[in-house]
PDB file of N, CA and C in Angstrom:
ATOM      1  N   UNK A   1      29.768  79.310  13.971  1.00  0.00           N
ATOM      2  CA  UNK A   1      28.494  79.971  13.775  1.00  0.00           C
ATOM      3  C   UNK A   1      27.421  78.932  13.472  1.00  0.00           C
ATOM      4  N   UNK A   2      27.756  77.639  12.675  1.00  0.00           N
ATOM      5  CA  UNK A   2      26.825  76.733  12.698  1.00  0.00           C
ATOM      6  C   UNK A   2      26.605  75.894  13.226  1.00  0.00           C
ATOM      7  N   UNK A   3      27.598  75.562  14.020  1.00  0.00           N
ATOM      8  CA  UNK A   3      27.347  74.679  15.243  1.00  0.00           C
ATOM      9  C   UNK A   3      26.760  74.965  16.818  1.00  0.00           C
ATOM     10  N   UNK A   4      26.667  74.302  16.869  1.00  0.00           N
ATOM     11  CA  UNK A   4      25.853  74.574  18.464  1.00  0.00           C
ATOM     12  C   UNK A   4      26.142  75.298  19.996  1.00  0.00           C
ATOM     13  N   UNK A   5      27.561  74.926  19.465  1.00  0.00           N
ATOM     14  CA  UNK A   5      28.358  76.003  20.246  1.00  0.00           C
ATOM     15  C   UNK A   5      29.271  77.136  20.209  1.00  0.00           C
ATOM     16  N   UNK A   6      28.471  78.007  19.599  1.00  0.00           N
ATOM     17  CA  UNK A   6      29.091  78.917  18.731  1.00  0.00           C
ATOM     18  C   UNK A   6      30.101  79.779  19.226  1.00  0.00           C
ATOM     19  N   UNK A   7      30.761  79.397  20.863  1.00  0.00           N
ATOM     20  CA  UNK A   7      31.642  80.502  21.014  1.00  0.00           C
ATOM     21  C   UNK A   7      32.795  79.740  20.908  1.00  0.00           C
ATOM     22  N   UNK A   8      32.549  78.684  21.595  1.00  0.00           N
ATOM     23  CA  UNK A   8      33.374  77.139  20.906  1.00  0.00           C
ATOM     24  C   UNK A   8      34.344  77.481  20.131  1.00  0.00           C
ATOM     25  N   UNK A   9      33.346  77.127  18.905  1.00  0.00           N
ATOM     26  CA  UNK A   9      33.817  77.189  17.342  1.00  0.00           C
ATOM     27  C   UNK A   9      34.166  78.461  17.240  1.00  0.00           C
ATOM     28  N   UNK A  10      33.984  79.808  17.470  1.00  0.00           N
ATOM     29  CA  UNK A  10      34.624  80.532  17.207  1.00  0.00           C
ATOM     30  C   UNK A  10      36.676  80.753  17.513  1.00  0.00           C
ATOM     31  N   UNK A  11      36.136  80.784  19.213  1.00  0.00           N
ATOM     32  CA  UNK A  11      37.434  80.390  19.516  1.00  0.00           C
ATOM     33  C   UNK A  11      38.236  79.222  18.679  1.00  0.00           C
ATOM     34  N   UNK A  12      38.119  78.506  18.487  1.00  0.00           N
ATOM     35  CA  UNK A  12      38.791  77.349  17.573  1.00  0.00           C
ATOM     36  C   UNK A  12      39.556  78.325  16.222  1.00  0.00           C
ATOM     37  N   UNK A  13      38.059  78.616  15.381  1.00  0.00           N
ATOM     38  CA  UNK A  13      38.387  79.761  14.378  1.00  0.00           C
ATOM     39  C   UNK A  13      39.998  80.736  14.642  1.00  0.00           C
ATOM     40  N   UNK A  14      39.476  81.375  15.895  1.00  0.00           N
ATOM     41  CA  UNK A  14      40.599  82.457  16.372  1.00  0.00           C
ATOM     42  C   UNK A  14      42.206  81.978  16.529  1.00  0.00           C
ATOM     43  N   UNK A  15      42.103  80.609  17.008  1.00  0.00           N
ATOM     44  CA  UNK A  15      43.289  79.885  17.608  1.00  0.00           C
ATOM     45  C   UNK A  15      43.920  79.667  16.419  1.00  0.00           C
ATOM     46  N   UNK A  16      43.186  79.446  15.313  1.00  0.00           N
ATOM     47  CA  UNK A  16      44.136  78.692  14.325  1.00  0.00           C
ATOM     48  C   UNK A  16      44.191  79.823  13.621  1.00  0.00           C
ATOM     49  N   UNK A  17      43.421  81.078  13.275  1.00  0.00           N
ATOM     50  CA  UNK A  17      44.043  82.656  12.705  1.00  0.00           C
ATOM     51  C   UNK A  17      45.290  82.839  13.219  1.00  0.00           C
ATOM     52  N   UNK A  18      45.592  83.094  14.774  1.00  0.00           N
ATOM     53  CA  UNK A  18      46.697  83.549  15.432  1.00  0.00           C
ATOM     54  C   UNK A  18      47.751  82.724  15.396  1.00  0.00           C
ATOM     55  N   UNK A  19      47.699  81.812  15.535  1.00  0.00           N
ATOM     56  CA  UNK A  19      49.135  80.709  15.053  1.00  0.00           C
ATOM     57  C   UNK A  19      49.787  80.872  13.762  1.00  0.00           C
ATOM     58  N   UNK A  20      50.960  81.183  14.256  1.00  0.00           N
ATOM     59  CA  UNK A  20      52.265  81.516  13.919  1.00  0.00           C
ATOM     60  C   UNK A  20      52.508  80.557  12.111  1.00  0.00           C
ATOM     61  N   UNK A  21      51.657  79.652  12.220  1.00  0.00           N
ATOM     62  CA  UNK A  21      51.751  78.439  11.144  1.00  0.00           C
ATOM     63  C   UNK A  21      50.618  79.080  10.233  1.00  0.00           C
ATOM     64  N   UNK A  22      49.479  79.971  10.550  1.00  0.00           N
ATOM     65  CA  UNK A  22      48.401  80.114   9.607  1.00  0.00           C
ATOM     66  C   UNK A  22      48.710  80.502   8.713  1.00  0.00           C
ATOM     67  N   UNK A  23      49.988  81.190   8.017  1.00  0.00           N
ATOM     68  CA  UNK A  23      50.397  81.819   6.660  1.00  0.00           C
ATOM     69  C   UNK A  23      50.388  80.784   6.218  1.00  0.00           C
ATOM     70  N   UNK A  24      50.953  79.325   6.793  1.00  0.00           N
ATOM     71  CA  UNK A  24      50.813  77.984   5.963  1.00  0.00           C
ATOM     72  C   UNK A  24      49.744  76.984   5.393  1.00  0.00           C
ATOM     73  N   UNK A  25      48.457  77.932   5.750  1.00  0.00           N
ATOM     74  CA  UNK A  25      47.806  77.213   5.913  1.00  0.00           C
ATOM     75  C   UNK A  25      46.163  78.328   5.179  1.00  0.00           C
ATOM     76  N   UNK A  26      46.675  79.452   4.572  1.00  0.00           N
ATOM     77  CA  UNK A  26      45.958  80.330   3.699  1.00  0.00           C
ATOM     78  C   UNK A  26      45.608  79.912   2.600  1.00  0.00           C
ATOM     79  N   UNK A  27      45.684  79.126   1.878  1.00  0.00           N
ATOM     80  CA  UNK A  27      45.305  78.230   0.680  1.00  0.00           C
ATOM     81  C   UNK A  27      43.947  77.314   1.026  1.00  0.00           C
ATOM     82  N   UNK A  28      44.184  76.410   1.866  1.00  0.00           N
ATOM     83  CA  UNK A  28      43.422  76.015   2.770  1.00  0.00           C
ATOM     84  C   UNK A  28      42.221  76.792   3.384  1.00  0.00           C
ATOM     85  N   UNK A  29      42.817  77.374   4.096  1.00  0.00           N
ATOM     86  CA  UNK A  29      41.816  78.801   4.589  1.00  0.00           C
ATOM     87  C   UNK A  29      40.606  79.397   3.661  1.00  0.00           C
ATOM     88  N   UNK A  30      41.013  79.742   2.762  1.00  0.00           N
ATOM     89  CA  UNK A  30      40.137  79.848   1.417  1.00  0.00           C
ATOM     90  C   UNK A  30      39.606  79.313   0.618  1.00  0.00           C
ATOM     91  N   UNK A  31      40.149  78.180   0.477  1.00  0.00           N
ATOM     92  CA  UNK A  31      39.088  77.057   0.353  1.00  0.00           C
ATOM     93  C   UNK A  31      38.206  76.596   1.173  1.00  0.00           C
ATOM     94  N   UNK A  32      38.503  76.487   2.769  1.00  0.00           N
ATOM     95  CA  UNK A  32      37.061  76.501   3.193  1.00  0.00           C
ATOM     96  C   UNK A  32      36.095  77.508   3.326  1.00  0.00           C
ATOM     97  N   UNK A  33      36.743  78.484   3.541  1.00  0.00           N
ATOM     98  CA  UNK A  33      35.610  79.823   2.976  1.00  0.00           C
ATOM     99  C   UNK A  33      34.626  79.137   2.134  1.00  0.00           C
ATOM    100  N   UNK A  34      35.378  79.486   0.580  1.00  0.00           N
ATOM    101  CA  UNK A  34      34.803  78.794  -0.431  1.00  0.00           C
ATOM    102  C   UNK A  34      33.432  77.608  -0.391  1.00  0.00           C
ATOM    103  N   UNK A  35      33.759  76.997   0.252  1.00  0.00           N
ATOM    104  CA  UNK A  35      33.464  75.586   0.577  1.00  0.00           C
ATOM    105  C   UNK A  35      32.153  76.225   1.282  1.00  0.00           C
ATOM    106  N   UNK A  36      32.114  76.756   2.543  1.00  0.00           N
ATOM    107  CA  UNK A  36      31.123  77.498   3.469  1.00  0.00           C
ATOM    108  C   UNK A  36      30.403  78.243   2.535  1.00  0.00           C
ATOM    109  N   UNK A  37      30.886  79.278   1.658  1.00  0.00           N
ATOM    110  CA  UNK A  37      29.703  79.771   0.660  1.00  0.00           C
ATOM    111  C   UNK A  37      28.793  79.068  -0.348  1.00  0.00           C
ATOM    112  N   UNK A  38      29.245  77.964  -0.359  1.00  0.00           N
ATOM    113  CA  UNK A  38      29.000  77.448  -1.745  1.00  0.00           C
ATOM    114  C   UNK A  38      27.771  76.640  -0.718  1.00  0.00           C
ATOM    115  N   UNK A  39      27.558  76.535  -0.058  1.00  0.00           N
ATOM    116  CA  UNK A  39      27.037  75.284   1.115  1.00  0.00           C
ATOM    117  C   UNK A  39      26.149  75.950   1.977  1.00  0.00           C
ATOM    118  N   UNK A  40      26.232  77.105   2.487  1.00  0.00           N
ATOM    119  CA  UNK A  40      25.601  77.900   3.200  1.00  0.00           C
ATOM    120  C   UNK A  40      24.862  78.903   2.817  1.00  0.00           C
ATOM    121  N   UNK A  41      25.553  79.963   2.148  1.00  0.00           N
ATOM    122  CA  UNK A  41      25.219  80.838   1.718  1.00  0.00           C
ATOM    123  C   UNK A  41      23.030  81.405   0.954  1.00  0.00           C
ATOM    124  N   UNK A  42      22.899  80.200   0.060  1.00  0.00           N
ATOM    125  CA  UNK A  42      21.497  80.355  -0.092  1.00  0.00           C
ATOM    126  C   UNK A  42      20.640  80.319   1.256  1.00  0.00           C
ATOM    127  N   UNK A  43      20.828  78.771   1.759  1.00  0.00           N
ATOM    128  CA  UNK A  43      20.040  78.375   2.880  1.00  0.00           C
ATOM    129  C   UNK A  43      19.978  78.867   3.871  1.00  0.00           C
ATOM    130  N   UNK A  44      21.558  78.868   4.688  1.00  0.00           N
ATOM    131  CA  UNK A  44      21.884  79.794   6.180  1.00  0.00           C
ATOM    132  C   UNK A  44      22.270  80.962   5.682  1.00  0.00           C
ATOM    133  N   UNK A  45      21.719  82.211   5.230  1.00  0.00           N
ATOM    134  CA  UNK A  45      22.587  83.487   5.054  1.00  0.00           C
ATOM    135  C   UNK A  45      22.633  84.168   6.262  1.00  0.00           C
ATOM    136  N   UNK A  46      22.062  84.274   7.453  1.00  0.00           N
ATOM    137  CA  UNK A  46      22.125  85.118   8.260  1.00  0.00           C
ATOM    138  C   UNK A  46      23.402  84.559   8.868  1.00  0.00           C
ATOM    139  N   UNK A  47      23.399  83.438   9.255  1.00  0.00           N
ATOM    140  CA  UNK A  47      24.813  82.532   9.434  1.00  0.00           C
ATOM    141  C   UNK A  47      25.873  82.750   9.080  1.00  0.00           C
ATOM    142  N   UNK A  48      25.607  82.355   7.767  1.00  0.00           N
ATOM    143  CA  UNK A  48      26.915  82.837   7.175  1.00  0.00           C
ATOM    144  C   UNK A  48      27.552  83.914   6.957  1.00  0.00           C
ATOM    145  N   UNK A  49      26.661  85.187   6.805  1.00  0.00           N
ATOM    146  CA  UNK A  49      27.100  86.430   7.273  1.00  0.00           C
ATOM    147  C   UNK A  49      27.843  86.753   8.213  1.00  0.00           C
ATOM    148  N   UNK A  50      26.563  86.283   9.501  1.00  0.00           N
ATOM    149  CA  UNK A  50      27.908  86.408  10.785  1.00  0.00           C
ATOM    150  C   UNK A  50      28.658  85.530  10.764  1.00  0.00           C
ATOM    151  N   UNK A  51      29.199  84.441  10.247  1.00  0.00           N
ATOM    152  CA  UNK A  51      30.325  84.026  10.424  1.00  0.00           C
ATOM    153  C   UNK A  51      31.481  84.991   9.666  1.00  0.00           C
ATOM    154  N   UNK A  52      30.991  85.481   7.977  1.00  0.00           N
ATOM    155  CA  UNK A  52      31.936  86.118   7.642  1.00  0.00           C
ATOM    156  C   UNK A  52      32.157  87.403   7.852  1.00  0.00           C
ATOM    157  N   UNK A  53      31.607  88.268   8.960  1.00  0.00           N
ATOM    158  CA  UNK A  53      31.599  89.231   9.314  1.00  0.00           C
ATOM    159  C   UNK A  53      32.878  89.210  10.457  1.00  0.00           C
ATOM    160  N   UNK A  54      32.848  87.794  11.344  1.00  0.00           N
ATOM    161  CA  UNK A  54      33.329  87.598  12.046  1.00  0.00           C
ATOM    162  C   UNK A  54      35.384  87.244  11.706  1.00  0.00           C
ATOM    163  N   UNK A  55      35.343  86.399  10.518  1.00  0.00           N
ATOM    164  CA  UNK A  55      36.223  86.341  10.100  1.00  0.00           C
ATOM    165  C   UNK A  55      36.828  87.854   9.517  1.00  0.00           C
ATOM    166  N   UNK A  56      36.085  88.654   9.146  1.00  0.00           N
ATOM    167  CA  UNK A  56      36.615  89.640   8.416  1.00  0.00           C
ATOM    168  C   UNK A  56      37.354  90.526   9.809  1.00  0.00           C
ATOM    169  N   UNK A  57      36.802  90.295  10.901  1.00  0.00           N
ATOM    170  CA  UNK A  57      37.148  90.836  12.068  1.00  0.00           C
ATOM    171  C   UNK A  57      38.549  90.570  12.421  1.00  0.00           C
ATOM    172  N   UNK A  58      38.613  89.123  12.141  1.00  0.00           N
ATOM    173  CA  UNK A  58      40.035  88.648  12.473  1.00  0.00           C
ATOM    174  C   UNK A  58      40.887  88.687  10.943  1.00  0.00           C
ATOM    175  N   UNK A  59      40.532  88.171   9.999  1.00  0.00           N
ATOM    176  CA  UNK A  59      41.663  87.831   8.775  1.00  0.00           C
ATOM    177  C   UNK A  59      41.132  89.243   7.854  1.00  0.00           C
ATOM    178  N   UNK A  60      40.572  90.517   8.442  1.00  0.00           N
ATOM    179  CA  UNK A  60      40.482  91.425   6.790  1.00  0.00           C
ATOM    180  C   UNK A  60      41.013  91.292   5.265  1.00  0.00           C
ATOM    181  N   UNK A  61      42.036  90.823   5.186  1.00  0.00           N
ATOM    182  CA  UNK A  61      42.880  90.917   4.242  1.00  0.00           C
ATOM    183  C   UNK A  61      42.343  89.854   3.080  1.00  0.00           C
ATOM    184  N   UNK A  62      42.380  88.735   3.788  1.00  0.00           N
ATOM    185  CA  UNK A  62      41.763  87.941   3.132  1.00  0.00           C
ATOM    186  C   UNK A  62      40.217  88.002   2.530  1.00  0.00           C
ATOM    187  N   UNK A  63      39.523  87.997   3.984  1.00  0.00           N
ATOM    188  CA  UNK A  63      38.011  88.452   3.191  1.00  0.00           C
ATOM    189  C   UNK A  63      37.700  89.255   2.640  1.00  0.00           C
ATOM    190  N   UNK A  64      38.735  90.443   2.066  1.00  0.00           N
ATOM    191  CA  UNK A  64      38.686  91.474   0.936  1.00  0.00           C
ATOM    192  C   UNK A  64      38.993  90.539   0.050  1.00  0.00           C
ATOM    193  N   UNK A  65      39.745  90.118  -0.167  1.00  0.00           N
ATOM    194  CA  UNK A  65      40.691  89.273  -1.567  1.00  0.00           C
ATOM    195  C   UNK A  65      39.177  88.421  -1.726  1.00  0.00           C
ATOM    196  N   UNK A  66      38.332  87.798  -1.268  1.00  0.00           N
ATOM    197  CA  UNK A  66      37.693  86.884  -1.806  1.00  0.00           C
ATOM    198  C   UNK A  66      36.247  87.587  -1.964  1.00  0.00           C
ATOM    199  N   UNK A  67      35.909  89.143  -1.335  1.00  0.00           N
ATOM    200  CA  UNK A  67      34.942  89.647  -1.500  1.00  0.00           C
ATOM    201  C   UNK A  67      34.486  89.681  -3.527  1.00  0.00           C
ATOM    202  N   UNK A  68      34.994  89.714  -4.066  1.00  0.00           N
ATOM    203  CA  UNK A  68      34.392  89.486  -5.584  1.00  0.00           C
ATOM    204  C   UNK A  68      33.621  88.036  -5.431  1.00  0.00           C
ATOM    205  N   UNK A  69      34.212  86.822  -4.835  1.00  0.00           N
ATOM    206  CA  UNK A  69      33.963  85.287  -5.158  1.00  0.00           C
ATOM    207  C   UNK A  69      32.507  85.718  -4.485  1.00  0.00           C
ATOM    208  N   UNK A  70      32.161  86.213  -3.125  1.00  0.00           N
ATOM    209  CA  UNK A  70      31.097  86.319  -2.690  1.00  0.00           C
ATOM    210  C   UNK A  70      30.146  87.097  -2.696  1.00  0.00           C
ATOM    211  N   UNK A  71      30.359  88.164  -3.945  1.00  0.00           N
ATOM    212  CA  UNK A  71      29.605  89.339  -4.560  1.00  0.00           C
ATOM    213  C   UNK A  71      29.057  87.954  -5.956  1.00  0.00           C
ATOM    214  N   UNK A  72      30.072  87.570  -6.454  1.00  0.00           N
ATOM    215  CA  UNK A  72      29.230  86.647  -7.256  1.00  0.00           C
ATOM    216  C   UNK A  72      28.496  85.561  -7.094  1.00  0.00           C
ATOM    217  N   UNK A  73      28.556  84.823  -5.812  1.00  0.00           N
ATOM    218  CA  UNK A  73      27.894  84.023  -4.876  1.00  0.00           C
ATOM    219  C   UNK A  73      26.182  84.648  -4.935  1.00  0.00           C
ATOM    220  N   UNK A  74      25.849  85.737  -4.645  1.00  0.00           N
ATOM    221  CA  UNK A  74      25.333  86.140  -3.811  1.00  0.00           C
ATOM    222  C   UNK A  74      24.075  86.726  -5.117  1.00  0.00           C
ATOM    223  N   UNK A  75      24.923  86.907  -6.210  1.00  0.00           N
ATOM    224  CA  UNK A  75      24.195  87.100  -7.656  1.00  0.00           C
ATOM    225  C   UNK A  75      23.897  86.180  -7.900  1.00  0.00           C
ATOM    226  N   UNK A  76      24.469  85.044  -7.922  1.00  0.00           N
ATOM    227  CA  UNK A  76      24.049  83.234  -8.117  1.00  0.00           C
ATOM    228  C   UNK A  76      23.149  83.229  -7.578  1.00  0.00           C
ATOM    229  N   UNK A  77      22.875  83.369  -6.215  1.00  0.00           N
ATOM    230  CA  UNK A  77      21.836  82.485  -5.223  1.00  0.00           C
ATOM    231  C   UNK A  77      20.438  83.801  -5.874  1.00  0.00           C
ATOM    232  N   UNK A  78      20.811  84.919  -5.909  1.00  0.00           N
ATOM    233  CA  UNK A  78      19.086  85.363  -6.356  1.00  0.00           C
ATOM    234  C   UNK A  78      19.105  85.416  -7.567  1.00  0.00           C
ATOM    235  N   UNK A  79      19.720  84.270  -8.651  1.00  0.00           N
ATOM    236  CA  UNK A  79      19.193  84.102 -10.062  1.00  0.00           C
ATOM    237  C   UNK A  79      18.653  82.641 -10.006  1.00  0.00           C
ATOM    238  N   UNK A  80      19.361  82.046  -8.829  1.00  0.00           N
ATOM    239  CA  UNK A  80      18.461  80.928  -8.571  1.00  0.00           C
ATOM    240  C   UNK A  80      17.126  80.534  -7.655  1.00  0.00           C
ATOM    241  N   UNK A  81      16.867  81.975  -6.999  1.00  0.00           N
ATOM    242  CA  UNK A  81      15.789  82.308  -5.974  1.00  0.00           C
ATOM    243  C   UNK A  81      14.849  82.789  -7.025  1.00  0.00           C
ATOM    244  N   UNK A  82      15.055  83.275  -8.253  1.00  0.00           N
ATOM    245  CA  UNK A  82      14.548  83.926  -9.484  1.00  0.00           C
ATOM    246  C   UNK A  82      13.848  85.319  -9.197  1.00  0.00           C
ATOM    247  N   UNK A  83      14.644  85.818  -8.889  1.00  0.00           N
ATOM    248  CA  UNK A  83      14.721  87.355  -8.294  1.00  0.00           C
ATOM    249  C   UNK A  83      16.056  88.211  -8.417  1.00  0.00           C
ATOM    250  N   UNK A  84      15.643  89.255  -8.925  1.00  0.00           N
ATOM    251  CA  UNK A  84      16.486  90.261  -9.599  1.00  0.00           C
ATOM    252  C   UNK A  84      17.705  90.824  -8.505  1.00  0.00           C
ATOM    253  N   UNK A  85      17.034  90.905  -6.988  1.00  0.00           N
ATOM    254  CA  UNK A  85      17.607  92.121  -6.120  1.00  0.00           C
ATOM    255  C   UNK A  85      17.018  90.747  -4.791  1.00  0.00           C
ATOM    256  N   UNK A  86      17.864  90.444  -3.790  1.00  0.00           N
ATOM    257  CA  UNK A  86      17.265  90.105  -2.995  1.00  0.00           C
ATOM    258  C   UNK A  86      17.644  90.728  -1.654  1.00  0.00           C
ATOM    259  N   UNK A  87      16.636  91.194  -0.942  1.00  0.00           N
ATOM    260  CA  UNK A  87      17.418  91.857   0.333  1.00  0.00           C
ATOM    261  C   UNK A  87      17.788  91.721   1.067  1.00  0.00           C
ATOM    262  N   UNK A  88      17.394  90.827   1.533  1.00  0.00           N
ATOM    263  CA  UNK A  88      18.360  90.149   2.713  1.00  0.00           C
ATOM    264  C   UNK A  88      19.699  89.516   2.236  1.00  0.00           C
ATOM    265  N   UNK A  89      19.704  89.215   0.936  1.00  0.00           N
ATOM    266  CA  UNK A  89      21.095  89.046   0.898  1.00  0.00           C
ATOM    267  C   UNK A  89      22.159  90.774   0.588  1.00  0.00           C
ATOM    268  N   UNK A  90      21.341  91.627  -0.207  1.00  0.00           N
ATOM    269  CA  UNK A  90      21.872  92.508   0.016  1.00  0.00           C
ATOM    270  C   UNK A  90      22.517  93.278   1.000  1.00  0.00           C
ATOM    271  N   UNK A  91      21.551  93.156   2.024  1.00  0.00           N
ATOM    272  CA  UNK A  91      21.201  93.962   3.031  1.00  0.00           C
ATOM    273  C   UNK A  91      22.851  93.133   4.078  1.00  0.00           C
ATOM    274  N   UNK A  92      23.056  92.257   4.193  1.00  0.00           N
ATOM    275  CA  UNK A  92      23.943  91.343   4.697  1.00  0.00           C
ATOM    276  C   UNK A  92      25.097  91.557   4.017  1.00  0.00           C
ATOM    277  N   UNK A  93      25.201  91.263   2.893  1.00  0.00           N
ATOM    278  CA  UNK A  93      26.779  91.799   1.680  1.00  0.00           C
ATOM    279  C   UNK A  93      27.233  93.250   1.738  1.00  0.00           C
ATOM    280  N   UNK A  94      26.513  94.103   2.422  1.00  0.00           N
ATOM    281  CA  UNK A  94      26.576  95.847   2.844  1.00  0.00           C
ATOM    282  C   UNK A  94      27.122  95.770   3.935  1.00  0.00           C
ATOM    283  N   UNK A  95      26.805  94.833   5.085  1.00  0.00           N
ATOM    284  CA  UNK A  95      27.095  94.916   6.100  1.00  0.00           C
ATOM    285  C   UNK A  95      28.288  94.266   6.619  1.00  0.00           C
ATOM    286  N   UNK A  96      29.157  93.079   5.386  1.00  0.00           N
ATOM    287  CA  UNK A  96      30.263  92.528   5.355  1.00  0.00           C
ATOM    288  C   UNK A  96      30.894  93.638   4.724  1.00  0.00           C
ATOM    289  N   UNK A  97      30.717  94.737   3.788  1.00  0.00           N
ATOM    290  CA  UNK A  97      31.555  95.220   3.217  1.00  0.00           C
ATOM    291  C   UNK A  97      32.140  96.263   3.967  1.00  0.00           C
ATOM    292  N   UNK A  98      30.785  97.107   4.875  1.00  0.00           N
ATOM    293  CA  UNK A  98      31.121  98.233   5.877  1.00  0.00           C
ATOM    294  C   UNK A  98      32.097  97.393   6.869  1.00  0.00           C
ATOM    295  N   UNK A  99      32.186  96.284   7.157  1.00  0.00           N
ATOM    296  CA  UNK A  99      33.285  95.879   8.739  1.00  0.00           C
ATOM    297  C   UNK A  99      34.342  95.477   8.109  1.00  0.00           C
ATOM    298  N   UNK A 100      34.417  95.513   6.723  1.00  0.00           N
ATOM    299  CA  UNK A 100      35.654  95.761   5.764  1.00  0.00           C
ATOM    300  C   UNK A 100      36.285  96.821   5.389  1.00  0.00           C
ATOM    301  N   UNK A 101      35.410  97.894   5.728  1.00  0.00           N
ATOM    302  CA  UNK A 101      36.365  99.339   6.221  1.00  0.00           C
ATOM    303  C   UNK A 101      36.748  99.642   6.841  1.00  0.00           C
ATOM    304  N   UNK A 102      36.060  99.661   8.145  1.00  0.00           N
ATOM    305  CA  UNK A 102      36.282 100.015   9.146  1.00  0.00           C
ATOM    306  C   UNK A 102      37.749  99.273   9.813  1.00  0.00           C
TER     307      UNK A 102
END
């Protein structure tokens, strides 16, 4: 999603979800999440949304398990924007949570 060739990198993303080895490699996995929110999240949010919208597409399970880390992310970045409610990040954290139901 942040690179330039974003179907690229997606596919890449996908290849290494579906391999047979990725249970080995879920620790990892979540840490770069991690890593991507902590880094992205204020600056690129539309980005990073769709990227984690995209992941939630493929790994659900996981991007539930870490949906608290990025509900508190997301309270961070508008206490440091110094704003109570911000909407576009709201508006984006609604829209990761709905393709987490579905």
């Amino acid at each position: 999603i942040f690179h330039s060739q974003r179907s690229v990198a997606i596919g890449v993303i996908k290849t290494i979800i579906s391999s047979p080895l990725f249970s080995q490699l879920t620790l990892e996995f979540k840490g770069a999440v991690l890593n991507v929110t902590e880094k992205h999240m204020g600056l690129n949010t539309i980005n990073y949304f769709q990227l984690m919208i995209c992941l939630a597409k493929f790994v659900p399970e996981i991007i539930k398990e870490m949906l608290e880390k990025i509900k508190s992310k997301v309270a961070n970045v508008e206490r440091l924007r110094g704003v109570g409610y911000d909407k576009s990040l709201r508006l984006h954290l609604e829209k990761l949570e709905n393709t987490l139901q579905s």
